[in-house]
PDB file of N, CA and C in Angstrom:
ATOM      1  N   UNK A   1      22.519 113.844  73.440  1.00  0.00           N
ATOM      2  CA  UNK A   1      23.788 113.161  73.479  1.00  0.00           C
ATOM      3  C   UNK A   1      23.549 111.732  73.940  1.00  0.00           C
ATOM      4  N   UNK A   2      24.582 110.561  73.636  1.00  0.00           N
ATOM      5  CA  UNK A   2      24.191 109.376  73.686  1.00  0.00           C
ATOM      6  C   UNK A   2      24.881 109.186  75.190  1.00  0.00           C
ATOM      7  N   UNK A   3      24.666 108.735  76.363  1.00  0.00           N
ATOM      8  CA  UNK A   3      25.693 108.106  77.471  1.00  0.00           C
ATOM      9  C   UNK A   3      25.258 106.691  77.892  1.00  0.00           C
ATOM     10  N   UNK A   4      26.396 106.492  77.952  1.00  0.00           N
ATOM     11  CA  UNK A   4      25.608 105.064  78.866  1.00  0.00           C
ATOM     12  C   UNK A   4      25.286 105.101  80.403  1.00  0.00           C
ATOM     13  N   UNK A   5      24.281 104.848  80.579  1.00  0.00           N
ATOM     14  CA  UNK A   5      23.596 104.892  82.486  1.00  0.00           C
ATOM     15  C   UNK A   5      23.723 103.219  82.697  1.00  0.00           C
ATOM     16  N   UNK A   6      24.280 103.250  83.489  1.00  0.00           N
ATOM     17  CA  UNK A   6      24.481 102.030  84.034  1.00  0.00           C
ATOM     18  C   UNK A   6      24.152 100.913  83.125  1.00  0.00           C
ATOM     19  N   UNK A   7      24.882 100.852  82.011  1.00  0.00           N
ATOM     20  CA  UNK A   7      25.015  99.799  81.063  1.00  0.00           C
ATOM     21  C   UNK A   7      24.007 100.226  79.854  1.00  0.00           C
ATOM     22  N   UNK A   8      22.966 100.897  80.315  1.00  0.00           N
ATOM     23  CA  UNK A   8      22.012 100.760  78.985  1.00  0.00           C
ATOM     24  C   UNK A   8      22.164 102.462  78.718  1.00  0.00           C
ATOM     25  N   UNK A   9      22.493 102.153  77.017  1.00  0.00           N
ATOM     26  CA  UNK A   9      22.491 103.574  76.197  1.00  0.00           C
ATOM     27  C   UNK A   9      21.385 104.277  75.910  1.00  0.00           C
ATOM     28  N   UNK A  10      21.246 105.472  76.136  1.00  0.00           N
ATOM     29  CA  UNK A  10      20.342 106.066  76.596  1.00  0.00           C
ATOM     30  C   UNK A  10      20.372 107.727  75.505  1.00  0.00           C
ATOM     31  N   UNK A  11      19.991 108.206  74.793  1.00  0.00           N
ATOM     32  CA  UNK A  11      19.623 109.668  73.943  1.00  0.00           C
ATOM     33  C   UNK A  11      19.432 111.049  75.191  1.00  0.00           C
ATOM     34  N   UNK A  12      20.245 111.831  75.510  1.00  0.00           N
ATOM     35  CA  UNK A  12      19.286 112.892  76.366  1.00  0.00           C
ATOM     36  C   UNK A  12      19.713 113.852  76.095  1.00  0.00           C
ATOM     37  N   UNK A  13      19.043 115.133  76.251  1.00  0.00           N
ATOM     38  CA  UNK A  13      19.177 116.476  75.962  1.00  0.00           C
ATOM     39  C   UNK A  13      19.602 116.790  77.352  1.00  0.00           C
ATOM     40  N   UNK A  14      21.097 116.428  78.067  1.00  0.00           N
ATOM     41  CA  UNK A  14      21.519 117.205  78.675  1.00  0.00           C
ATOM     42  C   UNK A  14      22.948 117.604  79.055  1.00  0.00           C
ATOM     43  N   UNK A  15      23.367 118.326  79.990  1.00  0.00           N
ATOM     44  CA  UNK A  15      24.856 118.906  79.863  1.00  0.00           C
ATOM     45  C   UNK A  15      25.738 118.133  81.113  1.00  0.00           C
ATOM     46  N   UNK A  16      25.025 118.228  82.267  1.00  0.00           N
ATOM     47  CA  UNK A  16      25.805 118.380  83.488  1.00  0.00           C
ATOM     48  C   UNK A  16      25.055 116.998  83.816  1.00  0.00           C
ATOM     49  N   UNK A  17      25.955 116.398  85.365  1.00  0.00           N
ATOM     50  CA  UNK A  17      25.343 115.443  85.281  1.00  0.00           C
ATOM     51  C   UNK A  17      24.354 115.791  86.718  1.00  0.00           C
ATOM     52  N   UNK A  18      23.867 117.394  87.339  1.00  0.00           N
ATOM     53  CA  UNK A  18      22.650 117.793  87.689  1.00  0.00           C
ATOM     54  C   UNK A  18      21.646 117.823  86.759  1.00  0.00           C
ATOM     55  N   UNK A  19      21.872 118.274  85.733  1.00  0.00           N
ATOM     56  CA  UNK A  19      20.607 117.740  84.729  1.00  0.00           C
ATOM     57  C   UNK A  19      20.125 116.637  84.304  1.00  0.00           C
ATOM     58  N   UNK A  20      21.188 115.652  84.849  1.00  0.00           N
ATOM     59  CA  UNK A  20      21.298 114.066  84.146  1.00  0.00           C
ATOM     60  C   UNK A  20      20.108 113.789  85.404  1.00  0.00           C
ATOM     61  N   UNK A  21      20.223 113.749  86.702  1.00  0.00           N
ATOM     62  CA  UNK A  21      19.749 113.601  87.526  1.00  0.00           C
ATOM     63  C   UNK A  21      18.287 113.856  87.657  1.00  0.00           C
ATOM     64  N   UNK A  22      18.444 115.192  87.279  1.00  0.00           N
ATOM     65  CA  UNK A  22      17.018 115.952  87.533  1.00  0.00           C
ATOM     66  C   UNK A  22      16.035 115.589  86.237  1.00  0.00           C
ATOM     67  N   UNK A  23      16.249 114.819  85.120  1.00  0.00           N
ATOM     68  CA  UNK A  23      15.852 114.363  84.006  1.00  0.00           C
ATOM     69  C   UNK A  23      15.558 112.689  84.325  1.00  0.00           C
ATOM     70  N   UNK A  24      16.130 112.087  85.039  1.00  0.00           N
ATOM     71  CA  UNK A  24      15.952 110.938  85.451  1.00  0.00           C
ATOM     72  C   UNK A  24      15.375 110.554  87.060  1.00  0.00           C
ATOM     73  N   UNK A  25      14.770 112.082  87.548  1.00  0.00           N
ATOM     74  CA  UNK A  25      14.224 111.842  88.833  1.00  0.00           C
ATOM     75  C   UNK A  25      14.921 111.263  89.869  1.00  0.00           C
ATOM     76  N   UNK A  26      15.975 111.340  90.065  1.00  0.00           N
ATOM     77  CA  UNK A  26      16.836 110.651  90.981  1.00  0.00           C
ATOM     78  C   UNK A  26      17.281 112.076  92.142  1.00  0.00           C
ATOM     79  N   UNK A  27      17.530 112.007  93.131  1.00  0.00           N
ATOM     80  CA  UNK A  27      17.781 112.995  94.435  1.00  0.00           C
ATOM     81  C   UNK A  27      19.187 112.766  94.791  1.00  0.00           C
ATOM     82  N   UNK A  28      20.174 113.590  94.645  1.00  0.00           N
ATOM     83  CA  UNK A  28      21.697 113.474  94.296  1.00  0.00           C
ATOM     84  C   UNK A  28      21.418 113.462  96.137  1.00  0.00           C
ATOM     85  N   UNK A  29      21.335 113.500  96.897  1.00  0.00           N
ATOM     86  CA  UNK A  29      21.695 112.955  98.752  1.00  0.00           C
ATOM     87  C   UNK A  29      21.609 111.706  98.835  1.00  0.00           C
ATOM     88  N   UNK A  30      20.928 110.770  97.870  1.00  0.00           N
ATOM     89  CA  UNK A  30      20.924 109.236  98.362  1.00  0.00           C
ATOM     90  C   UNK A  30      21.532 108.748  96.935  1.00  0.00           C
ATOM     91  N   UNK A  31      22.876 109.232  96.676  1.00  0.00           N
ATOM     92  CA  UNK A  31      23.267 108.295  95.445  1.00  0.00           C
ATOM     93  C   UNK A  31      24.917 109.028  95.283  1.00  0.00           C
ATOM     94  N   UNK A  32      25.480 107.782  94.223  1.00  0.00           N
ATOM     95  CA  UNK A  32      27.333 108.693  94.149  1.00  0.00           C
ATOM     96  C   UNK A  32      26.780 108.350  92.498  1.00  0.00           C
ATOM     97  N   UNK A  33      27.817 109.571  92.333  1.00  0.00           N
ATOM     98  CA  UNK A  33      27.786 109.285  90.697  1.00  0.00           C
ATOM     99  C   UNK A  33      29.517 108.707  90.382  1.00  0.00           C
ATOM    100  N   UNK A  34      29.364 107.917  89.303  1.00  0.00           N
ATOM    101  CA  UNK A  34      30.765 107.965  88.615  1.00  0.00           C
ATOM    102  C   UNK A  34      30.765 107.897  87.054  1.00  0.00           C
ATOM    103  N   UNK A  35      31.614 108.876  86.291  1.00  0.00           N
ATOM    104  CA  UNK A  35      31.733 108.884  85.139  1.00  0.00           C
ATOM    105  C   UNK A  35      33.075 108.345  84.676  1.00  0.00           C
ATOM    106  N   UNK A  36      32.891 107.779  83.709  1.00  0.00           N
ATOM    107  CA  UNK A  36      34.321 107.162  82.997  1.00  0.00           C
ATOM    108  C   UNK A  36      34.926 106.071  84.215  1.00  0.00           C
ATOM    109  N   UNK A  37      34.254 105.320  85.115  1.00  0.00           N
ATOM    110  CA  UNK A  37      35.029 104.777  86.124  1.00  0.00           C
ATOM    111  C   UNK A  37      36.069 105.677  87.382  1.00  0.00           C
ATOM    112  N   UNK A  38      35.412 106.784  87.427  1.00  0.00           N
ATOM    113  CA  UNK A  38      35.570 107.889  88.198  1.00  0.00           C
ATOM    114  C   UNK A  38      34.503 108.444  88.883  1.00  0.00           C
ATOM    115  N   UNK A  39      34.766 108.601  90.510  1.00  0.00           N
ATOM    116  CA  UNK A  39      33.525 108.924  91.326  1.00  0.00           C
ATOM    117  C   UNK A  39      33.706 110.355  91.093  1.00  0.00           C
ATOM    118  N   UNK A  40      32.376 111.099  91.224  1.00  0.00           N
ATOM    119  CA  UNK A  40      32.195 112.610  90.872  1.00  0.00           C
ATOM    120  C   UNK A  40      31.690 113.003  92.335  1.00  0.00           C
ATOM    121  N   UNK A  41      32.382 114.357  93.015  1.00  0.00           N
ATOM    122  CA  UNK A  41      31.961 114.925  94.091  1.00  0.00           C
ATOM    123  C   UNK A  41      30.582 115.463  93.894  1.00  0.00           C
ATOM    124  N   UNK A  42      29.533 115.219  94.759  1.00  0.00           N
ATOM    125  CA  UNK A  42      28.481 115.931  94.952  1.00  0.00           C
ATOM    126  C   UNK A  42      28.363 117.400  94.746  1.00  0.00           C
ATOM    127  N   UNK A  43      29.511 118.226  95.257  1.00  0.00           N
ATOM    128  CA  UNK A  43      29.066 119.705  95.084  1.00  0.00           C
ATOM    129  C   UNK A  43      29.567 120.047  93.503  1.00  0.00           C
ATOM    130  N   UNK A  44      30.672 119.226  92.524  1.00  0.00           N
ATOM    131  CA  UNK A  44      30.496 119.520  91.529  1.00  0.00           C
ATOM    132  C   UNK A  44      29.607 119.234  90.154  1.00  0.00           C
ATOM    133  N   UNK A  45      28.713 118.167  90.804  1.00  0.00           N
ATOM    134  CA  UNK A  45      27.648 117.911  89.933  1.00  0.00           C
ATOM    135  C   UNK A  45      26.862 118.890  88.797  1.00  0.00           C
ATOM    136  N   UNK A  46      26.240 120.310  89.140  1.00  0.00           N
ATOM    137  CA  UNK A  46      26.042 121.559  88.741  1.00  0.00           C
ATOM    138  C   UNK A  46      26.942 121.759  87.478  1.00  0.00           C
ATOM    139  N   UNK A  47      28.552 121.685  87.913  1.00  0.00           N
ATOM    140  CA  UNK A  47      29.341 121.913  87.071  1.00  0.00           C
ATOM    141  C   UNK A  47      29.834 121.323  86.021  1.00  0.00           C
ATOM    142  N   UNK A  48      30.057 119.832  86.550  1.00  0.00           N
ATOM    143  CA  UNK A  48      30.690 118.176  85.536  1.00  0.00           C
ATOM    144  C   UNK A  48      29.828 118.203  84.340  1.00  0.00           C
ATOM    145  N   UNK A  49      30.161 119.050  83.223  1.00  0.00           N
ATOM    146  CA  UNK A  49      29.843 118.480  82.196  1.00  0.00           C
ATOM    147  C   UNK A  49      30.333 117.238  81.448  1.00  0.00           C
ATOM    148  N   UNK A  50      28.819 116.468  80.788  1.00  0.00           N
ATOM    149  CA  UNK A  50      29.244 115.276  80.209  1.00  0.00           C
ATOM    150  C   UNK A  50      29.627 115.521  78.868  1.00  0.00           C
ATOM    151  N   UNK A  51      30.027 114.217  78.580  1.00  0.00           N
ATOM    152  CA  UNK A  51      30.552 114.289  77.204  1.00  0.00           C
ATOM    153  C   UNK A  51      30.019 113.035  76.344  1.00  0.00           C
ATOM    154  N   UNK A  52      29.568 113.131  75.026  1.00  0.00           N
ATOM    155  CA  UNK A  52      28.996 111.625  74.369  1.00  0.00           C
ATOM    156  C   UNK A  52      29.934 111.077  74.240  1.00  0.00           C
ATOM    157  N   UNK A  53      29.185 109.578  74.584  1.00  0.00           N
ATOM    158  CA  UNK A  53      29.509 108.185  74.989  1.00  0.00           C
ATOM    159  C   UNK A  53      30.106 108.212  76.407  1.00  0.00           C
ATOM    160  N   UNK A  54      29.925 109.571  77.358  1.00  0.00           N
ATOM    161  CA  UNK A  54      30.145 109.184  78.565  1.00  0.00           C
ATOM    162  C   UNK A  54      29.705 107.711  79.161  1.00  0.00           C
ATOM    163  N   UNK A  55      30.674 106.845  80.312  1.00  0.00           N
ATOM    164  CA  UNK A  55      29.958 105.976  80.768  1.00  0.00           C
ATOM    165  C   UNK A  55      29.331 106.491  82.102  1.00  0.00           C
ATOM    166  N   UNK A  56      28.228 106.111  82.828  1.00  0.00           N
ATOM    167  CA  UNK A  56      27.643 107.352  83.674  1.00  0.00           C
ATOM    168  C   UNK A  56      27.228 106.092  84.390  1.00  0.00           C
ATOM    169  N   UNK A  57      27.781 105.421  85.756  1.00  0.00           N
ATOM    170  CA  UNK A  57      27.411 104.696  86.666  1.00  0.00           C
ATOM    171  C   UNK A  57      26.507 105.388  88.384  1.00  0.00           C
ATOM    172  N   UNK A  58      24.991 105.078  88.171  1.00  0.00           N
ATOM    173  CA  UNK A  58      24.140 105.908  89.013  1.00  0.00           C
ATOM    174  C   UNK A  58      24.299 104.379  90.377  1.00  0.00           C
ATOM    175  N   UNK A  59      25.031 105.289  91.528  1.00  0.00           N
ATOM    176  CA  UNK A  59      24.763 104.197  93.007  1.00  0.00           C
ATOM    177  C   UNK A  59      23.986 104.323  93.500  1.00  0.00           C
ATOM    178  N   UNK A  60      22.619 103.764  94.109  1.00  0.00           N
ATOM    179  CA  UNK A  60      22.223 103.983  95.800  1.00  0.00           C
ATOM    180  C   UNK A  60      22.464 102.892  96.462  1.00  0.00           C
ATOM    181  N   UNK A  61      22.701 103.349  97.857  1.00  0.00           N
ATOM    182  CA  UNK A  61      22.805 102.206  98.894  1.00  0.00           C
ATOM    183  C   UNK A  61      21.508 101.753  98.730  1.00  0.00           C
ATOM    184  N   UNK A  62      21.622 100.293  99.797  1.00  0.00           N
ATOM    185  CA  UNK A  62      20.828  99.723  99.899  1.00  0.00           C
ATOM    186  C   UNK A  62      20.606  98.948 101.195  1.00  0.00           C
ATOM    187  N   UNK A  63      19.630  99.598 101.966  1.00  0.00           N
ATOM    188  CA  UNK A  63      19.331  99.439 103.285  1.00  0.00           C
ATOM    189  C   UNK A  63      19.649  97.629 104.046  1.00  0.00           C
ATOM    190  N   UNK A  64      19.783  97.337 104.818  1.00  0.00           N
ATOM    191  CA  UNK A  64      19.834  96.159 105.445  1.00  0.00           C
ATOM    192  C   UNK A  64      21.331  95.820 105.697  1.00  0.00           C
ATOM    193  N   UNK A  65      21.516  94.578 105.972  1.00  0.00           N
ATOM    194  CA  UNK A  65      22.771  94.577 106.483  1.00  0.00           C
ATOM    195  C   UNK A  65      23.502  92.680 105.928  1.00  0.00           C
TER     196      UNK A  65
END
């Protein structure tokens, strides 16, 4: 399916956006997800299936002040 990750369109074979994660090596405790301009709760990640042409914005903080 095609989504966009933080601006750049991207092809992936996956459903949820725990698979989105776990396909892109990223550790869902140091990051928020938001799809469609909507933040997604952590414990439903497993569940949130995506949809093509999702827009899929990946956060981490960033230490300092």
């Amino acid at each position: 399916m095609q989504l966009s990750i933080n601006g750049h369109l991207q092809n992936l074979e996956v459903k949820t956006i725990e698979e989105l994660l776990i396909n892109l090596n990223k550790k869902p405790e140091f990051l928020a997800v938001a799809v469609n301009k909507k933040f997604v709760a952590k414990n439903i990640y497993p569940e949130y299936q995506l949809s093509e042409g999702d827009h899929v914005e990946i956060v981490t903080p960033h230490p300092g002040g």
